[in-house]
Protein backbone atom coordinates (compact mmCIF):
# COMPACT_ATOMS: atom_id res chain seq x y z
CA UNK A 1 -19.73 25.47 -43.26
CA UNK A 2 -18.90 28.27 -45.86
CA UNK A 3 -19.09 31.89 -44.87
CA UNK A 4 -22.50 32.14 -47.10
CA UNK A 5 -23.68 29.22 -45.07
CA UNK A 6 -22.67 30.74 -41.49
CA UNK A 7 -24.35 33.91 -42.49
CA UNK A 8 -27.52 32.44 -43.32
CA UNK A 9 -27.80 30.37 -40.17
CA UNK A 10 -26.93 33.15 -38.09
CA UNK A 11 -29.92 35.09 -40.16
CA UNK A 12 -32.27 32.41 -39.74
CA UNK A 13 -32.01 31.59 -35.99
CA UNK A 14 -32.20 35.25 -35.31
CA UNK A 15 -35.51 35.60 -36.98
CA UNK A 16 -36.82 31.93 -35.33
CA UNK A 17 -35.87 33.18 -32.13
CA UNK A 18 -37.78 36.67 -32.25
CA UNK A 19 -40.36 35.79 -33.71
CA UNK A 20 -40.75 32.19 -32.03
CA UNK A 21 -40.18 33.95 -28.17
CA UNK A 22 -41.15 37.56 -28.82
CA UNK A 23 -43.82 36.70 -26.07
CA UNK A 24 -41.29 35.47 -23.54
CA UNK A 25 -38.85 38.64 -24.39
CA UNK A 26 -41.72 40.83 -23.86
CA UNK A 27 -42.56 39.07 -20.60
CA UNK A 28 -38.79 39.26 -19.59
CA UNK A 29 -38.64 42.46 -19.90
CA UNK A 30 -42.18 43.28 -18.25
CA UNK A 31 -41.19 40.97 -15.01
CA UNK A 32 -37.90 43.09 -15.04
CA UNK A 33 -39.20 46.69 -15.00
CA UNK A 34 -41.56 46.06 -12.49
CA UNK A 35 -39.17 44.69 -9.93
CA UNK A 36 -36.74 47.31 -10.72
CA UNK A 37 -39.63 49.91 -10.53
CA UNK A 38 -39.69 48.02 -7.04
CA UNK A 39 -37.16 48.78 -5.90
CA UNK A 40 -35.16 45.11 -6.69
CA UNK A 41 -32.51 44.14 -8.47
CA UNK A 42 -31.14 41.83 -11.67
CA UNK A 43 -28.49 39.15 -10.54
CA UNK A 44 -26.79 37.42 -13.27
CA UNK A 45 -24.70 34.81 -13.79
CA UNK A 46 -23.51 32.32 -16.07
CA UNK A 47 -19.36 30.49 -17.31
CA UNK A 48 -16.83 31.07 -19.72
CA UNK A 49 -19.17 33.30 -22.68
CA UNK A 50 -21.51 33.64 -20.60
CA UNK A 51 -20.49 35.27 -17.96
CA UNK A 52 -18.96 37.79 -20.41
CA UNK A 53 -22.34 37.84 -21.51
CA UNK A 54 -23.85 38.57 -17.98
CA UNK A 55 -20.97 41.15 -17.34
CA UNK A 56 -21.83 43.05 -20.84
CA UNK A 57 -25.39 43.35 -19.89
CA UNK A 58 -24.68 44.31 -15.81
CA UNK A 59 -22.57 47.48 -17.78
CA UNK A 60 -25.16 48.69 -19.95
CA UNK A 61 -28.28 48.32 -16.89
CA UNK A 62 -25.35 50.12 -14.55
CA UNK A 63 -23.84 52.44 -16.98
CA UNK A 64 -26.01 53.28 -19.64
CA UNK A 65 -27.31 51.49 -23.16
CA UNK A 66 -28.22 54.85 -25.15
CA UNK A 67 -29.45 57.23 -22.39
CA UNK A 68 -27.52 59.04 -19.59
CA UNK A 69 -29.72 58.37 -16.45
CA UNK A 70 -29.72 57.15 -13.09
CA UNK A 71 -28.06 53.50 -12.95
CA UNK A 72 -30.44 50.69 -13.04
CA UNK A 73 -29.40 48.13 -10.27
CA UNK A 74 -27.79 44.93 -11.96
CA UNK A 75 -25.07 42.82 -10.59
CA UNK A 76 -23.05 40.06 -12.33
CA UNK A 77 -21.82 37.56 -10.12
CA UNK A 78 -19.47 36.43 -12.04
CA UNK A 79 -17.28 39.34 -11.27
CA UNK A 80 -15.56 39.61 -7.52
CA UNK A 81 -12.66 36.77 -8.00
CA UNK A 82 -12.11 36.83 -4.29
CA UNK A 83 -15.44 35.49 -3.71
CA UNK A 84 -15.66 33.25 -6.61
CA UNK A 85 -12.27 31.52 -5.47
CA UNK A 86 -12.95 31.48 -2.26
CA UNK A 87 -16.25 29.91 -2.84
CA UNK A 88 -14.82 27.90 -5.00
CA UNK A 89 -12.14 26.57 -2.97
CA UNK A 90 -13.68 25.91 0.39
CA UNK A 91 -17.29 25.11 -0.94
CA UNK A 92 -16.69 23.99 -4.58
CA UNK A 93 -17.39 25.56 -8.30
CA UNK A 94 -20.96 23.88 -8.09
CA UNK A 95 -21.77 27.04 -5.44
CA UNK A 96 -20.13 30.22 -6.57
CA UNK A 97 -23.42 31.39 -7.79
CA UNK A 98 -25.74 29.68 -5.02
CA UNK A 99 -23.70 31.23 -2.32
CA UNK A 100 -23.70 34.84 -3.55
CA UNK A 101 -27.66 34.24 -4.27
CA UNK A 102 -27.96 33.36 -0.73
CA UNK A 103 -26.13 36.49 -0.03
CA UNK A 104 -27.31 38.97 -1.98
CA UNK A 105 -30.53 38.26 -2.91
CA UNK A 106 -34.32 39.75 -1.64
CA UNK A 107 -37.81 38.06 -2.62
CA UNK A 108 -38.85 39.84 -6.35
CA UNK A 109 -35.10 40.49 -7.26
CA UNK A 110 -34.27 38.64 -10.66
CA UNK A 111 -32.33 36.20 -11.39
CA UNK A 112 -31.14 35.98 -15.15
CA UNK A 113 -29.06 32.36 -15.87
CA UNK A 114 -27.12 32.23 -18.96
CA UNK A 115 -26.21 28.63 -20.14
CA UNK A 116 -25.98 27.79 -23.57
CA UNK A 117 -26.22 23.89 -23.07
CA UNK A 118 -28.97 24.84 -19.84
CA UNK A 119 -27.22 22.29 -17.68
CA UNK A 120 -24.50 24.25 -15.81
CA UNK A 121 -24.10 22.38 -12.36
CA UNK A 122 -23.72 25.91 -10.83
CA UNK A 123 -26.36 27.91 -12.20
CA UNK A 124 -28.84 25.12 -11.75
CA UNK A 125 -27.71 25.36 -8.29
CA UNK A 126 -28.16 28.68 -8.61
CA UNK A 127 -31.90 28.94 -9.90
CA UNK A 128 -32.78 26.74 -7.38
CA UNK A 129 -31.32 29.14 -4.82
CA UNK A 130 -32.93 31.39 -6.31
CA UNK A 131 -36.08 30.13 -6.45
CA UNK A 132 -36.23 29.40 -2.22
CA UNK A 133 -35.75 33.44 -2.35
CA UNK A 134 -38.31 33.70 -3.60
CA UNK A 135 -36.77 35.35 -6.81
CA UNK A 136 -38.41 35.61 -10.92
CA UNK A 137 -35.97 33.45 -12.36
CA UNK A 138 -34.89 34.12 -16.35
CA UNK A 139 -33.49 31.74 -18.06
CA UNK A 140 -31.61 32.17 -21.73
CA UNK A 141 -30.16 28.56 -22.94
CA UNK A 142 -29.92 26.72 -26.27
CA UNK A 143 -32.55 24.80 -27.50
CA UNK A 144 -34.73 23.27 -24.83
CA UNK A 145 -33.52 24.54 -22.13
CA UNK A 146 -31.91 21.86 -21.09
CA UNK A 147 -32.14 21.06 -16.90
CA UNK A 148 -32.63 24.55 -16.57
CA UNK A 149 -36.13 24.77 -18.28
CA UNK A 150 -37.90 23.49 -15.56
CA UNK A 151 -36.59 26.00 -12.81
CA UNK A 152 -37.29 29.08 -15.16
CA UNK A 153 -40.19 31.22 -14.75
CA UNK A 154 -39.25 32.47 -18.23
CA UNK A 155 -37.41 30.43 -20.73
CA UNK A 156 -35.28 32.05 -23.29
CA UNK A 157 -34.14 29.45 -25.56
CA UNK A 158 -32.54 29.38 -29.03
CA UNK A 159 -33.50 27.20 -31.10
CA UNK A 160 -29.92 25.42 -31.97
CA UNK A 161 -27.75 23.69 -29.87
CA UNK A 162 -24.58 24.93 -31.88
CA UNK A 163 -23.08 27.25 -28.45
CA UNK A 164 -21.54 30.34 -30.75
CA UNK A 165 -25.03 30.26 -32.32
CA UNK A 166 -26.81 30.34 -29.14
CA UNK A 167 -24.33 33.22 -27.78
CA UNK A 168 -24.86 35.35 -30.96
CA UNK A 169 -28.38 35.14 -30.09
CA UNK A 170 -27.98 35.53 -26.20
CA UNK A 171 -26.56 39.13 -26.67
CA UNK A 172 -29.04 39.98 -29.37
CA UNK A 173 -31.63 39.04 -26.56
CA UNK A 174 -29.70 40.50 -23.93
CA UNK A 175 -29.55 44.14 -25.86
CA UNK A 176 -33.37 44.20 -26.84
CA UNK A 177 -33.37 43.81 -22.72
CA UNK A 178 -31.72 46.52 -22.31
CA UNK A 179 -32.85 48.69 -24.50
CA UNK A 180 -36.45 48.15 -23.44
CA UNK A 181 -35.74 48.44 -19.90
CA UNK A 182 -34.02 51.66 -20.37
CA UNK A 183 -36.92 52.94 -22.07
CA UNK A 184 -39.36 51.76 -20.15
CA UNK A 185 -37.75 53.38 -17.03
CA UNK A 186 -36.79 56.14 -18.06
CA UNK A 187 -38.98 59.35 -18.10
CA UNK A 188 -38.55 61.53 -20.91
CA UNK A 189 -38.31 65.05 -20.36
């Protein structure tokens, strides 16, 4: 595929996406603020891009996206290597997002899974750790959601199965997440 080419996919699946699951974004971001406003919390999790993914978007709910204020309570689990490879190790890779879940995690918290192909062993174990917590699961994937679909109270998938395609779009979704949430919290003065 020539630059021109790449360009115009990426352009295209953006639209598709926003357009096709503005309704799911908007719920995402509804089911997010009002657990926050809760008092509750956003676990993420997710391998390899995606867990840079989750880690990017922990940051900005932490930290800050455009407005100095009070952190917003997010967590990646995909960052404490002393749990992940100990988990990993004496439990296996299948459960180094299950076991923090188990861990860390209160009825109403969510969980947001990032998978681009939606079949991660460990974040399907995950989500369905997360879902005997009694926890609003989020799920962003590639196109169909793959095994993940059905343990997603909201599904966030991009229409391609091509992953840098799906990532692009992951962080687009993952920064009109942000943004919104950060808005919505936030009072202005």
């Amino acid at each position: 595929m020539n630059q021109r080419a790449l360009i115009q996919e990426c352009t295209r699946l953006t639209a598709l996406f926003l357009t096709s699951r503005a309704e799911a974004l908007e719920q995402a971001v509804r089911v997010s603020v009002d657990a926050l406003r809760g008092g509750r919390k956003i676990l993420l999790f997710g391998n390899g891009g995606s867990a840079a993914e989750a880690q990017h978007f922990a940051a900005e709910l932490v930290n800050k996206f455009f407005k100095s204020r009070p952190p917003i309570r997010a967590v990646a689990l995909t960052t404490d290597t002393s749990v992940l490879t100990s988990i990993g190790n004496d439990a296996g890779f299948e459960t180094v997002f299950s076991r923090q879940i188990e861990a860390l995690a209160d009825a109403g918290d969510v969980a947001l899974a990032l998978s681009t192909s939606g079949g991660s062993p460990n974040v399907i174990r995950a989500l369905r750790a997360a879902r005997k917590r009694k926890m609003v699961t989020i799920g962003l994937t590639g196109e169909g959601g793959g095994k993940m679909a059905g343990l997603c109270d909201i599904l966030l998938d991009v229409p391609s199965s091509r992953t840098p395609r799906v990532q692009e779009i992951h962080l687009i979704a993952l920064h009109v997440l942000a943004e919104e949430i950060e808005k919505r919290l936030v009072k202005k003065k």
